[in-house]
N, C-alpha and C. Protein backbone atom coordinates (compact mmCIF):
# COMPACT_ATOMS: atom_id res chain seq x y z
N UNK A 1 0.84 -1.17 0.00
CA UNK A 1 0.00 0.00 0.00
C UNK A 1 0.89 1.24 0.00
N UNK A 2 0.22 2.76 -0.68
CA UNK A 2 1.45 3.34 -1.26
C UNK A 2 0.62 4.66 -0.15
N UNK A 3 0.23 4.61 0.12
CA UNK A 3 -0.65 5.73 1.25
C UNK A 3 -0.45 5.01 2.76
N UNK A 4 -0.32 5.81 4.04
CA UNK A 4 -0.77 5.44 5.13
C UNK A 4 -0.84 6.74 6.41
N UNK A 5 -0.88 6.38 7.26
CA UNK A 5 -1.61 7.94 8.41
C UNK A 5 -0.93 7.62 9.21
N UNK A 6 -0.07 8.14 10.00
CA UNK A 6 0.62 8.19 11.45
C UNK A 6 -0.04 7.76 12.37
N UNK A 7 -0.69 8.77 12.50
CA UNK A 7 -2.19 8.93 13.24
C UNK A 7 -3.15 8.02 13.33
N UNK A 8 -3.16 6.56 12.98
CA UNK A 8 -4.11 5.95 12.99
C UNK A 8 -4.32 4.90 13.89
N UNK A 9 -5.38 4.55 14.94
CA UNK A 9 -5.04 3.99 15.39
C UNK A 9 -3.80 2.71 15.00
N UNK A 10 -3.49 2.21 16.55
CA UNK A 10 -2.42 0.66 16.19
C UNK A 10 -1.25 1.17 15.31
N UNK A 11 -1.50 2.56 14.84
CA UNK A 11 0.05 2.66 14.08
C UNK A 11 1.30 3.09 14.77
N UNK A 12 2.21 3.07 13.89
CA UNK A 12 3.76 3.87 14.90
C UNK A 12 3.97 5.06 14.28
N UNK A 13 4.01 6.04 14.88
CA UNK A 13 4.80 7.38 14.01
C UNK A 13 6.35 7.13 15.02
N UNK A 14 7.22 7.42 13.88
CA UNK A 14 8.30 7.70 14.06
C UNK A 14 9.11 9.20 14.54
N UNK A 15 10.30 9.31 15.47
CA UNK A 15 10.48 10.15 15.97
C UNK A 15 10.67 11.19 14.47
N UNK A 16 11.20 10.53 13.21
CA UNK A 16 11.11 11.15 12.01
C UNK A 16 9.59 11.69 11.81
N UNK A 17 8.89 10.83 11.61
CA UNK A 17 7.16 11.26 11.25
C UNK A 17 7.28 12.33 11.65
N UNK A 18 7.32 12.14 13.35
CA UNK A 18 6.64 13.76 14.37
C UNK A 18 7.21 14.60 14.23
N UNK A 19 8.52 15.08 13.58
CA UNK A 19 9.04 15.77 13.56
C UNK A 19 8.66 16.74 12.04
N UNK A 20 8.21 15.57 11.36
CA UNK A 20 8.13 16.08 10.10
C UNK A 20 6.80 16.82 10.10
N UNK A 21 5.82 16.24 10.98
CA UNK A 21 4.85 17.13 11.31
C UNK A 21 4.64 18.29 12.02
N UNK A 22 5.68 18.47 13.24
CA UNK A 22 5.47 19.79 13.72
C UNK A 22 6.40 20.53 12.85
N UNK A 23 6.70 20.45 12.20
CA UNK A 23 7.82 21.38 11.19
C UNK A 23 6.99 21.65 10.18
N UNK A 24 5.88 20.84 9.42
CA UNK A 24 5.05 21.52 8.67
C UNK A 24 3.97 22.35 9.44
N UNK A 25 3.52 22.03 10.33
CA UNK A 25 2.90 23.05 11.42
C UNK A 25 3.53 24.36 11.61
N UNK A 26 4.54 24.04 12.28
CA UNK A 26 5.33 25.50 12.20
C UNK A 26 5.71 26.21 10.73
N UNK A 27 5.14 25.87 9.87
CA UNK A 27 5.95 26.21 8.57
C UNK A 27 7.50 26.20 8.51
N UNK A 28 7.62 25.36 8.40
CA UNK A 28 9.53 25.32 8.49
C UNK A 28 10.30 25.87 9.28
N UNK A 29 9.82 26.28 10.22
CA UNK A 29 10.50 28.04 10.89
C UNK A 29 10.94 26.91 12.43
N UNK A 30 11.99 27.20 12.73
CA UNK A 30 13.02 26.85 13.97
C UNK A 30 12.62 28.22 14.76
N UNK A 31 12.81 28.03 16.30
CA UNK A 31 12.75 28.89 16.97
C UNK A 31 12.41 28.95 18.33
N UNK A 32 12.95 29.37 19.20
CA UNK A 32 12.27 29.35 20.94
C UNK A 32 11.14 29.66 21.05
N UNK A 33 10.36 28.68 21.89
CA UNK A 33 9.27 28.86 22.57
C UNK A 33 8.79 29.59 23.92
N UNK A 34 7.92 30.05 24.20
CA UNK A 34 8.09 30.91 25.68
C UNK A 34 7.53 30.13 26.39
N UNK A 35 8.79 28.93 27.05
CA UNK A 35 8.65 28.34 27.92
C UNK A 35 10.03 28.56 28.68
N UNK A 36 9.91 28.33 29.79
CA UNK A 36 10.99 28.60 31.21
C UNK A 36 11.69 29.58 31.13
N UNK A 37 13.08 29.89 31.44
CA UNK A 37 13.75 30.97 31.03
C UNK A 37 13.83 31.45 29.77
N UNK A 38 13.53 30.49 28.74
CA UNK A 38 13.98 31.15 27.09
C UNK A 38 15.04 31.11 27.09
N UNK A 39 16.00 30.45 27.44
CA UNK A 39 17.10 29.99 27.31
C UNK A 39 18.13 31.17 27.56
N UNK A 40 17.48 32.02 28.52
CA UNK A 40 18.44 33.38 29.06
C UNK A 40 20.26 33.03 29.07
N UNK A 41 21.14 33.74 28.83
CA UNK A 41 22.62 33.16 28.71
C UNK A 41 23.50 34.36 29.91
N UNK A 42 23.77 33.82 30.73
CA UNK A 42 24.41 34.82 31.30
C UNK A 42 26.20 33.72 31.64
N UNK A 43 26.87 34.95 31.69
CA UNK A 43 28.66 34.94 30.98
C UNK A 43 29.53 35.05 32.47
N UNK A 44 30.15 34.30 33.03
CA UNK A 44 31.10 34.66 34.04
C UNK A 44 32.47 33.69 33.63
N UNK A 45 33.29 35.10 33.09
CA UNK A 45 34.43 34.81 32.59
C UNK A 45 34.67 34.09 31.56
N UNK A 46 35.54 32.43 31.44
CA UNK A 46 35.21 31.68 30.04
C UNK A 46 33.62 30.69 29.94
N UNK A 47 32.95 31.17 31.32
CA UNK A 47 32.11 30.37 31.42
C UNK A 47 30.42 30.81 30.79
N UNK A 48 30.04 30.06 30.00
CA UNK A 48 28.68 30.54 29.63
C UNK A 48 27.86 29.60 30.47
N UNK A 49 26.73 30.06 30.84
CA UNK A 49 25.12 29.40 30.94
C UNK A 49 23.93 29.84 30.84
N UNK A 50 23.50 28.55 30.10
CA UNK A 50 22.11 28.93 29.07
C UNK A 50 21.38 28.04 30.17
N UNK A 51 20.06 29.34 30.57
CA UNK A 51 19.22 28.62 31.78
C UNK A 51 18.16 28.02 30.93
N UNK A 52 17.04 27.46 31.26
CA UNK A 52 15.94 26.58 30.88
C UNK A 52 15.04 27.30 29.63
N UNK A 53 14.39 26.61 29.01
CA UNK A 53 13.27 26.94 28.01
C UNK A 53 13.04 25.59 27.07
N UNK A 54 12.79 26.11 25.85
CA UNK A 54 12.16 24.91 24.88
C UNK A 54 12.59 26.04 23.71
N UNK A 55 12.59 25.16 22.71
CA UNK A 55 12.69 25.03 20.96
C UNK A 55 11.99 24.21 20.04
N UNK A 56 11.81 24.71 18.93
CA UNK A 56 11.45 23.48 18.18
C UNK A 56 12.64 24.01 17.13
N UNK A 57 13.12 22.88 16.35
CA UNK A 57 14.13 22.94 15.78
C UNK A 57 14.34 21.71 14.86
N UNK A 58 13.81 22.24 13.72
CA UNK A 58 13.82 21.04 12.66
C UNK A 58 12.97 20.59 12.73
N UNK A 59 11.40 20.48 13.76
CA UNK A 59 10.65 19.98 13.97
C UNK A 59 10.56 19.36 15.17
N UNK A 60 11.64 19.02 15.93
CA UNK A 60 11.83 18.28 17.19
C UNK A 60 11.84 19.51 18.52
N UNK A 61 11.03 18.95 19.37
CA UNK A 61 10.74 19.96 20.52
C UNK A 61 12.27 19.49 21.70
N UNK A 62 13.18 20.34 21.81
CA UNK A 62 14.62 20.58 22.50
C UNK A 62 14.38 21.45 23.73
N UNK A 63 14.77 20.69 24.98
CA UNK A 63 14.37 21.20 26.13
C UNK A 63 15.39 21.51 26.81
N UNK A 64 15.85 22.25 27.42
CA UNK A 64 17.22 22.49 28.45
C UNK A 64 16.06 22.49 29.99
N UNK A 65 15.86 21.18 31.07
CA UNK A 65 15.44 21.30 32.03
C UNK A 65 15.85 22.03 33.61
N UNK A 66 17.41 22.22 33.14
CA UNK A 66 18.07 22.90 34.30
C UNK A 66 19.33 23.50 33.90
N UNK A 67 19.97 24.78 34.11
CA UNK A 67 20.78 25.26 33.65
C UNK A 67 22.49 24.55 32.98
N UNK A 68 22.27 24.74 31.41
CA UNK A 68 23.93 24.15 31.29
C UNK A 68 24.52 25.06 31.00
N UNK A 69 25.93 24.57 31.56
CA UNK A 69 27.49 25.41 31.37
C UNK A 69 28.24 24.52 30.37
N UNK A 70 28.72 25.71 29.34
CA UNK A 70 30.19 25.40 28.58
C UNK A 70 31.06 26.07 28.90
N UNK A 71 32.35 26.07 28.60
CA UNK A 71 33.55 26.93 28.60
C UNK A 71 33.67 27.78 26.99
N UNK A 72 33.58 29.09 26.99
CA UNK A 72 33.43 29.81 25.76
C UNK A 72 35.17 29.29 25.68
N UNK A 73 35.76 29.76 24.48
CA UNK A 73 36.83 30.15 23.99
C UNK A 73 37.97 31.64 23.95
N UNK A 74 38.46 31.81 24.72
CA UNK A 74 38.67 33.15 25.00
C UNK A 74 39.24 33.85 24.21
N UNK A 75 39.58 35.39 23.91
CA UNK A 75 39.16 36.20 23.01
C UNK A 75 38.45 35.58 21.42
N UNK A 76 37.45 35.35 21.76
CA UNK A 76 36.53 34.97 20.44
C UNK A 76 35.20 35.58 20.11
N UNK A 77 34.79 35.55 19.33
CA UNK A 77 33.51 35.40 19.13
C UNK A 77 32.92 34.63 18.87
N UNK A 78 31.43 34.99 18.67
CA UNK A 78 30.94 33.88 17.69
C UNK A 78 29.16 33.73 18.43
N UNK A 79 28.69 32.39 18.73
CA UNK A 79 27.38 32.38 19.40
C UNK A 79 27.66 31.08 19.55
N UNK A 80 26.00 30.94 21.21
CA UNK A 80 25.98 30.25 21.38
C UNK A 80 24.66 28.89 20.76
N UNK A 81 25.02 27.78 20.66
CA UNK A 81 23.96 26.92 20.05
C UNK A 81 23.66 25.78 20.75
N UNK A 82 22.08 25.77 20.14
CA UNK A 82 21.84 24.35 20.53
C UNK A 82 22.03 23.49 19.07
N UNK A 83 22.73 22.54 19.56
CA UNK A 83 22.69 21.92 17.90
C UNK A 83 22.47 20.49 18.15
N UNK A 84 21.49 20.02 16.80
CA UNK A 84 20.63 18.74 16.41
C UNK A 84 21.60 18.09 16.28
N UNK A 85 22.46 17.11 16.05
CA UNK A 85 23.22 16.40 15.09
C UNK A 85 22.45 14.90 15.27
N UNK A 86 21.91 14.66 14.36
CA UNK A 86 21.09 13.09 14.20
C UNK A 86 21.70 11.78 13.68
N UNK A 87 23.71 12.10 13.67
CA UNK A 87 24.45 11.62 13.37
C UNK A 87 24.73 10.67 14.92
N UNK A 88 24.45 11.34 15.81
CA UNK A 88 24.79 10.46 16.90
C UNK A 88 23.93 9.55 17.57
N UNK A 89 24.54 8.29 17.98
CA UNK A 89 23.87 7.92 18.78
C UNK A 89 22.75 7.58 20.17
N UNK A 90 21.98 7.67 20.26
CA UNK A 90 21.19 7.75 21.90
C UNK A 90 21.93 6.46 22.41
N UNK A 91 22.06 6.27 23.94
CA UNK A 91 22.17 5.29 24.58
C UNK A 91 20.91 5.11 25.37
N UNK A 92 20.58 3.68 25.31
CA UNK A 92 19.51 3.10 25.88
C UNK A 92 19.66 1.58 27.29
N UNK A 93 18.87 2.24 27.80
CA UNK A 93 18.56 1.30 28.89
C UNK A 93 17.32 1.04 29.00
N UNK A 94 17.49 -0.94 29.61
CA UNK A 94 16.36 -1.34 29.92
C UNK A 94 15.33 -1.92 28.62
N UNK A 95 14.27 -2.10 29.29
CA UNK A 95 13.56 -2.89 27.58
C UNK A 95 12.09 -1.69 27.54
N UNK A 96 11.73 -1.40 26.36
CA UNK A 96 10.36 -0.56 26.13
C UNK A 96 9.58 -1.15 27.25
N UNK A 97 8.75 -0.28 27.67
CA UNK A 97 7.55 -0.75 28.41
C UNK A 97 8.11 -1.26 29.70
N UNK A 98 9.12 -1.05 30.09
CA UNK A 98 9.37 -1.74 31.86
C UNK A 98 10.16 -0.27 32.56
N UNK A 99 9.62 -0.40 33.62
CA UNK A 99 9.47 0.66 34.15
C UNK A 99 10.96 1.62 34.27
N UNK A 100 11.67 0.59 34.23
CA UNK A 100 13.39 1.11 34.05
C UNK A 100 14.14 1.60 32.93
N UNK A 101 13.01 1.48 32.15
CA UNK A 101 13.45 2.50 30.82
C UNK A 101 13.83 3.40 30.42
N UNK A 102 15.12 3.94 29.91
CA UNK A 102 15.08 5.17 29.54
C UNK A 102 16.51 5.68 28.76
N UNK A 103 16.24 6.67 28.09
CA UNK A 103 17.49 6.77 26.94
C UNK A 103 18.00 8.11 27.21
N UNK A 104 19.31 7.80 27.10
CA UNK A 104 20.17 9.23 27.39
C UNK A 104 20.15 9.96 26.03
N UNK A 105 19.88 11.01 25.89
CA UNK A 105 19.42 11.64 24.38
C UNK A 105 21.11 12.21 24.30
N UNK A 106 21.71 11.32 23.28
CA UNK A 106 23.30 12.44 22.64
C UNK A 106 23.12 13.26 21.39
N UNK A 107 21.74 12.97 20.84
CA UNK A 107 21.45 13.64 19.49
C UNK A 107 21.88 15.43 19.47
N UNK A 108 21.47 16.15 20.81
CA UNK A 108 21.37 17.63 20.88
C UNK A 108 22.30 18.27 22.47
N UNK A 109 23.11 18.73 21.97
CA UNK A 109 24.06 19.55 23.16
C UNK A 109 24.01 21.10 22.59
N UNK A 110 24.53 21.62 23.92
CA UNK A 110 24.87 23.12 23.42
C UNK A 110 26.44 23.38 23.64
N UNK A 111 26.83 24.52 22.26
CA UNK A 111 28.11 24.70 21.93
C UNK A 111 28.71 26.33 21.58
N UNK A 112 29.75 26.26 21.51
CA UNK A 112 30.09 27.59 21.54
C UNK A 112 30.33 27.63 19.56
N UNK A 113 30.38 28.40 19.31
CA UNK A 113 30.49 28.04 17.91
C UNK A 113 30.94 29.65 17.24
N UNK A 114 32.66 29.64 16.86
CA UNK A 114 33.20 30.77 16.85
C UNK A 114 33.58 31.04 15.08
C-alpha cells in the first residue's frame, strides 16, 4: 500500500514522522518557545550558561530542564547553540515498556560556535 496515516489507530509514528509534522505546522520556521527561562545566557568569565526553556528545531521539541554550562573560547567570538546532530547515537537502557526505561538523548548539546 502506497498511502498510510501516522495517526491511525495501532500505528507507529516515528520520531522522524513527528518531527516532520510539527515542522510543517510551524511552517519550516526553527525557533524558541516561551517556555521557562527562554534559554536566558548569562557569561562569568570563560564560562557561559544557558538557563531553561524549549525550541522546536527542525521539527523536534529541545528542552534544556536545568541550567547548562560550557567553557566559551577566549578572546573569540561567535554564538551560542543548541545543535541537532542526528548523526549520533542515543544510549539506551532497559527494555520498552518496563518501568526502568530510559534513553540518554546524545542527538542535541549546546556549543560555543566561533
Amino acid at each position: 500500500m502506497a498511502i498510510t496515516m501516522y495517526q491511525a489507530d495501532r500505528n507507529f509514528a516515528s520520531p522522524q514522522n513527528d518531527a516532520s509534522l510539527y515542522s510543517g505546522i510551524s511552517a519550516d520556521v526553527s525557533g524558541i518557545l516561551n517556555r521557562g527561562n527562554a534559554f536566558n545566557v548569562s557569561v562569568n568569565g570563560l564560562t557561559a550558561t544557558v538557563d531553561t526553556g524549549q525550541a522546536l528545531i527542525c521539527g523536534r521539541l529541545v528542552e534544556i530542564t536545568s541550567p547548562e554550562s560550557l567553557t566559551i573560547p577566549a578572546n573569540s567570538s561567535g554564538y551560542i547553540c543548541i545543535v541537532v546532530d542526528l548523526s549520533q547515537t542515543n544510549d539506551v537502557f532497559g527494555n520498552v515498556g518496563d518501568p526502568d526505561y530510559s534513553v540518554n538523548v546524545n542527538q542535541v548539546y549546546v556549543s560555543a560556535v566561533t
